[in-house]
Protein backbone atom coordinates (compact mmCIF):
# COMPACT_ATOMS: atom_id res chain seq x y z
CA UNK A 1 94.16 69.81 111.31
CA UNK A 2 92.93 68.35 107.84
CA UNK A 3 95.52 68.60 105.34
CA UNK A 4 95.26 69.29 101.62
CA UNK A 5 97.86 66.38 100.85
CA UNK A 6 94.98 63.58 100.53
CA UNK A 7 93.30 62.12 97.87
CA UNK A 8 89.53 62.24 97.37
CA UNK A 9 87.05 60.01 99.70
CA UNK A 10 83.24 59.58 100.75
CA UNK A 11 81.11 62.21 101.81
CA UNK A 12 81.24 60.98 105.65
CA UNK A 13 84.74 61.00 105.95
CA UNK A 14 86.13 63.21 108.63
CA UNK A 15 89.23 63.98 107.30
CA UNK A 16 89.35 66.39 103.93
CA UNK A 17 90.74 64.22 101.05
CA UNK A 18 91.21 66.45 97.88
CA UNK A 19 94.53 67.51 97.35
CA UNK A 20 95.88 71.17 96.69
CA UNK A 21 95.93 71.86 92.89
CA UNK A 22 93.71 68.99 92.23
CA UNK A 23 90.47 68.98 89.72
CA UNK A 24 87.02 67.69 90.45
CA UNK A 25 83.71 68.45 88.82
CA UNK A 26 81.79 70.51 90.95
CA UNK A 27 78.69 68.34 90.70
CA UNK A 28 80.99 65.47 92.25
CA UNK A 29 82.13 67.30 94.66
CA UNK A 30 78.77 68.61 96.17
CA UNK A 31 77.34 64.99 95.71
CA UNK A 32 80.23 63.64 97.95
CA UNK A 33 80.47 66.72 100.32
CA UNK A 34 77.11 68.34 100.34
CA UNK A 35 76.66 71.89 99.18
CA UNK A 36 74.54 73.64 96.57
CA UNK A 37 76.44 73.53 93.13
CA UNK A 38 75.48 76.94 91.73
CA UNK A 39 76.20 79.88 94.37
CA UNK A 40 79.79 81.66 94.91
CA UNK A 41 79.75 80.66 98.43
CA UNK A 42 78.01 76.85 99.30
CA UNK A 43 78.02 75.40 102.35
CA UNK A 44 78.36 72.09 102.55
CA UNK A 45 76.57 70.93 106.22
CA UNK A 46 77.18 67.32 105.90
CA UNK A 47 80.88 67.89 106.36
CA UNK A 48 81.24 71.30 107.96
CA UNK A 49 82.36 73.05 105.10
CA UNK A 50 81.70 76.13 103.29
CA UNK A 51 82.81 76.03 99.83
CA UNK A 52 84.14 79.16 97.93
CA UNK A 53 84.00 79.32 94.17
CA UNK A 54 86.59 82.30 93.05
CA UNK A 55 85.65 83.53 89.50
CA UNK A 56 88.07 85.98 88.97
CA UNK A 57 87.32 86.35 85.00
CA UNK A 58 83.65 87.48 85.80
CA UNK A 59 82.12 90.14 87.23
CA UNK A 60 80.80 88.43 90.53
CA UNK A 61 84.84 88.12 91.30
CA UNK A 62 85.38 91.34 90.23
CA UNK A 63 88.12 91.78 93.37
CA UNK A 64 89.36 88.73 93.72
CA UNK A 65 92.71 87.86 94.09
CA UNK A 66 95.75 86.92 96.21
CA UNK A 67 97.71 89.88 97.70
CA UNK A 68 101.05 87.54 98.95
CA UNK A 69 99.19 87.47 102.52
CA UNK A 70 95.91 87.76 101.86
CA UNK A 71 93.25 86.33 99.06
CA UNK A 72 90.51 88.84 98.37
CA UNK A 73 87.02 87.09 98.00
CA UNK A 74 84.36 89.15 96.59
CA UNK A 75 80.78 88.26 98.58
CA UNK A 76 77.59 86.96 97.07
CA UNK A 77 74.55 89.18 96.61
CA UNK A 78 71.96 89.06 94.13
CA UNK A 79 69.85 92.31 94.72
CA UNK A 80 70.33 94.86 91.62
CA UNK A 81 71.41 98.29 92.94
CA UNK A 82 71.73 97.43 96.48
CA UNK A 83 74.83 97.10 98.62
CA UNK A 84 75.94 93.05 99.70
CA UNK A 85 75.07 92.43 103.41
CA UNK A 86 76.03 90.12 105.75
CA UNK A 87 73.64 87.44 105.32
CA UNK A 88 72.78 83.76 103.99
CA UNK A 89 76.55 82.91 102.42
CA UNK A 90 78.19 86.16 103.85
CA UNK A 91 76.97 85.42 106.86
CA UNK A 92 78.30 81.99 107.13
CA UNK A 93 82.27 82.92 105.43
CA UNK A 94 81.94 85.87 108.96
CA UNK A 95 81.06 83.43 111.54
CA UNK A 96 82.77 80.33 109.99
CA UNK A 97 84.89 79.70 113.43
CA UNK A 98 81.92 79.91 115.68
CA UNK A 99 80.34 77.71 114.01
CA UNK A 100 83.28 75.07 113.25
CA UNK A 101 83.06 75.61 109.41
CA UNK A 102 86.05 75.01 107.57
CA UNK A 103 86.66 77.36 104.49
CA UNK A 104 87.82 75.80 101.59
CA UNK A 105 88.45 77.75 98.00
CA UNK A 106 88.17 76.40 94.66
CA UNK A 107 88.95 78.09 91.39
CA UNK A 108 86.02 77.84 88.46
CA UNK A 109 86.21 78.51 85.51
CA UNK A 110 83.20 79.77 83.29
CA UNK A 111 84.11 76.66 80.56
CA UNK A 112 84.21 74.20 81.95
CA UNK A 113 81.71 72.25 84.76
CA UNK A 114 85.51 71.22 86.71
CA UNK A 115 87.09 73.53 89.78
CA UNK A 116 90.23 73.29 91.27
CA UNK A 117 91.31 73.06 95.25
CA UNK A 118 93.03 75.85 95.92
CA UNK A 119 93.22 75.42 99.73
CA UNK A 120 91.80 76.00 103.09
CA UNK A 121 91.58 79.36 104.09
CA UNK A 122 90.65 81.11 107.49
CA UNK A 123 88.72 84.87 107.72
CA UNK A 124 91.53 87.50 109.00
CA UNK A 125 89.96 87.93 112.46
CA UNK A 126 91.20 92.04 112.88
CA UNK A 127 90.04 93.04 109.62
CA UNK A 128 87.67 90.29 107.92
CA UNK A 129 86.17 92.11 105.22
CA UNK A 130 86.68 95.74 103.43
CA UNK A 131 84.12 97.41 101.24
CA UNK A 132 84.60 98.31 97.03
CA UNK A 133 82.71 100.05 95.34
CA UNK A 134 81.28 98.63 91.96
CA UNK A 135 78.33 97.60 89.82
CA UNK A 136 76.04 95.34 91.18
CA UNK A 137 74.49 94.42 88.23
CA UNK A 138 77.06 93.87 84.83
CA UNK A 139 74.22 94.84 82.90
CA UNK A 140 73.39 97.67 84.75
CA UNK A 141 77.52 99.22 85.19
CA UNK A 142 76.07 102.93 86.38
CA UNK A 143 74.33 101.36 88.95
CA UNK A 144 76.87 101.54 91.47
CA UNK A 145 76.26 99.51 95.20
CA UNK A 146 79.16 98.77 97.95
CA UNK A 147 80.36 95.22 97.89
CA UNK A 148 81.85 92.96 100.55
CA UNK A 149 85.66 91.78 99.79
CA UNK A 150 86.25 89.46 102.53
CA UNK A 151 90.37 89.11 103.31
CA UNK A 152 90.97 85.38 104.45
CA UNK A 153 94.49 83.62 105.10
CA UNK A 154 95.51 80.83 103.49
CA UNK A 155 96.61 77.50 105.47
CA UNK A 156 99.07 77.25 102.67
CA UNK A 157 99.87 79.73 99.63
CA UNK A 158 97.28 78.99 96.62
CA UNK A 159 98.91 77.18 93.59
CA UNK A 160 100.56 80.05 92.07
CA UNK A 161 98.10 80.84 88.12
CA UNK A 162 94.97 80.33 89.42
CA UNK A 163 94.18 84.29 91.25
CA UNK A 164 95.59 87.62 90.15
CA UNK A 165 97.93 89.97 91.83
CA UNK A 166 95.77 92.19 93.87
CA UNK A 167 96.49 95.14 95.99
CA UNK A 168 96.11 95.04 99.97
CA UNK A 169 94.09 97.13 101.28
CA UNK A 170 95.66 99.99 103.22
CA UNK A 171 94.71 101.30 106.75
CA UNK A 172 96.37 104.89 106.35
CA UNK A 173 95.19 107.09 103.36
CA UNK A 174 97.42 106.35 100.26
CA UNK A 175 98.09 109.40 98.17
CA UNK A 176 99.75 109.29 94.97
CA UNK A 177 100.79 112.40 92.58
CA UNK A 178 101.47 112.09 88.24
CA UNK A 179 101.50 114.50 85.86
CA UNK A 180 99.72 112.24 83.60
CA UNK A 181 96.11 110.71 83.62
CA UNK A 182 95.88 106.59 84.19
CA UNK A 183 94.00 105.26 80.79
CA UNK A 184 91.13 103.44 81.03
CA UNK A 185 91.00 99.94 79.98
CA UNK A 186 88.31 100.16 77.66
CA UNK A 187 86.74 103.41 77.93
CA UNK A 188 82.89 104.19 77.60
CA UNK A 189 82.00 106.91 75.48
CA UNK A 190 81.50 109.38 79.19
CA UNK A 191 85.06 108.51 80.23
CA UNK A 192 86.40 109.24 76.48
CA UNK A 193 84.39 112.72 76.72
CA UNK A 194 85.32 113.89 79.73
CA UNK A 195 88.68 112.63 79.06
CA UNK A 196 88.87 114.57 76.00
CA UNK A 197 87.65 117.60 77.95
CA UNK A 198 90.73 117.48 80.52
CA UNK A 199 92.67 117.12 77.62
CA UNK A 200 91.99 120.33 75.70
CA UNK A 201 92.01 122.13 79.31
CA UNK A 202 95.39 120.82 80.25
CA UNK A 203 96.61 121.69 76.73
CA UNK A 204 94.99 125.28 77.46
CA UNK A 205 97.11 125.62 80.74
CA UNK A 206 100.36 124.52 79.24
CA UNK A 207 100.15 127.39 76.89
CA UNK A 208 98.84 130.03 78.60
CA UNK A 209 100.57 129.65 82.23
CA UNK A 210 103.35 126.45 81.30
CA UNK A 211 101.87 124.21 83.60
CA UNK A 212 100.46 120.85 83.42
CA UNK A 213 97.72 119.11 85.75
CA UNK A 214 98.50 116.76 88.13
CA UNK A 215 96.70 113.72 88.45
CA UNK A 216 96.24 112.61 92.41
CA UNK A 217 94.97 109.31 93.27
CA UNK A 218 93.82 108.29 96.84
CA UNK A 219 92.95 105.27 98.41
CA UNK A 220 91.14 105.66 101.60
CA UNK A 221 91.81 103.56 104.27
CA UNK A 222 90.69 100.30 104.63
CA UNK A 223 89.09 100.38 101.23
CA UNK A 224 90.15 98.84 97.62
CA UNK A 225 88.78 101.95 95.84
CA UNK A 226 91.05 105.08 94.15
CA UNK A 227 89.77 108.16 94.19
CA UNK A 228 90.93 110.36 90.94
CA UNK A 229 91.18 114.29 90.91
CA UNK A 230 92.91 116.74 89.03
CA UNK A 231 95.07 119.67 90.58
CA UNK A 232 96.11 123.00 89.50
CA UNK A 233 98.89 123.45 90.93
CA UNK A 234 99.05 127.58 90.40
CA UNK A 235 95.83 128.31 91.49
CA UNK A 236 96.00 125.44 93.77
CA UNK A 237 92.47 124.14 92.78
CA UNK A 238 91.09 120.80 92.79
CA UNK A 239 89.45 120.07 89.52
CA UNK A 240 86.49 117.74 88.52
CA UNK A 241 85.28 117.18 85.30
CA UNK A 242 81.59 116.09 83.43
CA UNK A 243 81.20 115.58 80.03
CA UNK A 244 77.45 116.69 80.72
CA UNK A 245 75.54 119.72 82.64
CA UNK A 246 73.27 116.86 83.74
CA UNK A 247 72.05 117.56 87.44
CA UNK A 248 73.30 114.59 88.75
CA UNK A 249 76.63 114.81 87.08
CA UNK A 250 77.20 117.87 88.64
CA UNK A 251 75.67 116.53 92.45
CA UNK A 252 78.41 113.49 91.48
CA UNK A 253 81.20 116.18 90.65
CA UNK A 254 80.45 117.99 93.65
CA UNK A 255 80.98 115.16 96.30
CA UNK A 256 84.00 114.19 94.32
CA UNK A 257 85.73 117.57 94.91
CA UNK A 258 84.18 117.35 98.87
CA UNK A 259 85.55 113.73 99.31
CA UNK A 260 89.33 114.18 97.82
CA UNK A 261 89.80 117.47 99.36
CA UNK A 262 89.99 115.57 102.45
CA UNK A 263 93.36 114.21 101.64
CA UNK A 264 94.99 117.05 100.21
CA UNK A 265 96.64 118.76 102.99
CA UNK A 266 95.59 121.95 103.04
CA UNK A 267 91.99 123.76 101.94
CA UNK A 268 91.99 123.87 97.94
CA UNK A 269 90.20 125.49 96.02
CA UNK A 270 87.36 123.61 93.57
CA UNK A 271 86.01 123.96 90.03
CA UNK A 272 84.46 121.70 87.98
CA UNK A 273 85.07 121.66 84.37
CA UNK A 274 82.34 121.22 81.78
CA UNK A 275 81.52 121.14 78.57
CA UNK A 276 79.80 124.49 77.87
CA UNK A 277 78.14 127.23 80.81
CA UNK A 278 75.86 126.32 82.86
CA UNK A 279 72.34 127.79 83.12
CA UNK A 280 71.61 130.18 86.05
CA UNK A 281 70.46 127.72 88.73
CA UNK A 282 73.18 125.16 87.99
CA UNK A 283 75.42 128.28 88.17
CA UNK A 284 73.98 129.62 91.37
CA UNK A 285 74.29 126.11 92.78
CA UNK A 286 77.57 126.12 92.20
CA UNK A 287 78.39 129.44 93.56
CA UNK A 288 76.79 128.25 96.76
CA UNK A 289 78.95 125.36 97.14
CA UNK A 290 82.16 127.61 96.48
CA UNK A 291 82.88 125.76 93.46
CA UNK A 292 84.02 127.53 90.06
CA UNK A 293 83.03 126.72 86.62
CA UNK A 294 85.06 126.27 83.71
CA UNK A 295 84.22 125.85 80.03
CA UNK A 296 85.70 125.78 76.54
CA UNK A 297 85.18 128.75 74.47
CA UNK A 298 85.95 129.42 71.06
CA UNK A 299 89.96 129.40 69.65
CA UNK A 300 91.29 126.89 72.32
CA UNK A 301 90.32 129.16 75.46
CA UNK A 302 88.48 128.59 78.44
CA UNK A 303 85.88 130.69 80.30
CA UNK A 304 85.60 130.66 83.93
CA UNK A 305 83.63 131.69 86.76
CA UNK A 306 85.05 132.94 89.82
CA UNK A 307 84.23 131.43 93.26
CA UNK A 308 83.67 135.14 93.92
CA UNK A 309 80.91 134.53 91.07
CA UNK A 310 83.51 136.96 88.88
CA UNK A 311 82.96 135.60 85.05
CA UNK A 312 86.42 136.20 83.11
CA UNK A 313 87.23 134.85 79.21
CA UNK A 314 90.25 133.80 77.98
């Protein structure tokens, strides 16, 4: 087995000779061991490698990181608005073993032209890659598309500064319970809205019935995604909320309510909360789904329409 003790050599050199922790600028080191010098994942034929580049600053690494067992590696794809497949470097980080590939990961920074050897890694052969959900374009962040996270073992742990602390993915659903929302690292002006909207509502139940929301959050397994809902707990009603009546908000709000209901336990009920009534077919819509409506009125009070399609005003 190569080790990562060694200190650099030529490009037809069997044995790997860059040592762990070690700097080299990546056009060296793809003029002395093959490999294209732009692309997350390169590999290098000339010396059965494939080179991975972790950027965990930018939004191509969005999920990278190094879990104590495992490091996450977020896969390449260039597509806008379509989810990463398994092909071209994918493809070759899946069937590295067949092929007798040897993964090796370097850390790059977006400053500077140098990466660091961070070690040889091998593809967890049970579970080699989970999906996340995220933008697939930084410029585009509504445009949501699965991505691949691949989960690979180090020979030997990475030098310890160079990936963040990331969660392992679970293989049972994780559920979670607080009484208080998780902020938002720099909210968008939707999140702040809707935000504010749970706000007022929650402020609206404490007064009227002494009760405050509580804020579930639920991994699904074999994912790196949270799922975030609101529950009542006296009417025992799962709660979305929409800053807008948009119809694709409320399509959005409705699979949101289908999705973490799943994980609750027993049959809740749903509503949706949103920032003033909804027309007639929006309403009917909703009434077909089994999904109440609620919305602020004036004085502090909410409106609300019954599942049984009942309107009462607080």
């Amino acid at each position: 087995m190569p080790t990562a003790a060694a200190t650099v050599g030529d490009a037809a050199a069997s044995e790997w000779k860059i040592a762990l922790g070690e700097s080299i600028d990546r056009a060296e080191l793809h003029r002395r061991c093959g490999g294209r010098i732009h692309p997350r994942v390169s590999p290098a034929r000339r010396t059965r490698n494939v080179f991975l580049f972790t950027t965990p600053a930018q939004p191509t690494g969005l999920f990278d990181g190094f879990t104590g067992e495992h490091v996450h590696f977020t896969g390449e794809g260039r597509q806008t608005g379509t989810d990463q497949v398994l092909t071209q470097g994918n493809k070759c980080i899946l069937h590295h073993h067949a092929e007798g590939r040897t993964l090796r990961l370097f850390h790059q920074r977006p400053d500077t032209t140098k990466v660091t050897y961070l070690g040889q890694l091998h593809l967890d052969s049970d579970r080699p890659f989970v999906w996340a959900d995220a933008p697939s374009d930084p410029r585009r962040p509504l445009e949501i598309a699965r991505r691949l996270v691949f989960r690979l073992r180090p020979v030997l742990s990475p030098p310890p500064g160079f990936l963040p602390t990331t969660t392992p993915a679970s293989w049972t659903p994780r559920v979670s319970t607080d009484s208080k929302p998780a902020l938002f690292p720099n909210p968008s002006s939707t999140q702040r809205a809707a935000a504010s909207l749970l706000a007022s509502y929650n402020r609206y139940l404490r007064a009227t019935l002494g009760i405050n929301l509580v804020h579930y959050w639920v991994r699904p397994a074999g994912t790196l995604i949270e799922i975030s809902s609101h529950y009542d707990p006296a009417r025992k009603e799962l709660l979305a909320v929409r800053h807008t009546l948009a119809r694709a908000a409320i399509w959005a709000a409705l699979g949101e309510l289908q999705d973490a209901s799943r994980f609750m336990g027993h049959q809740p009920a749903r509503a949706i909360i949103l920032p003033s009534e909804p027309d007639q077919d929006l309403a009917a819509l909703l009434h077909q789904s089994d999904v109440a409506v609620i919305w602020p009125i004036d004085r502090g009070g909410f409106a609300r329409t019954q599942r049984s399609n009942c309107d009462t005003r607080s």
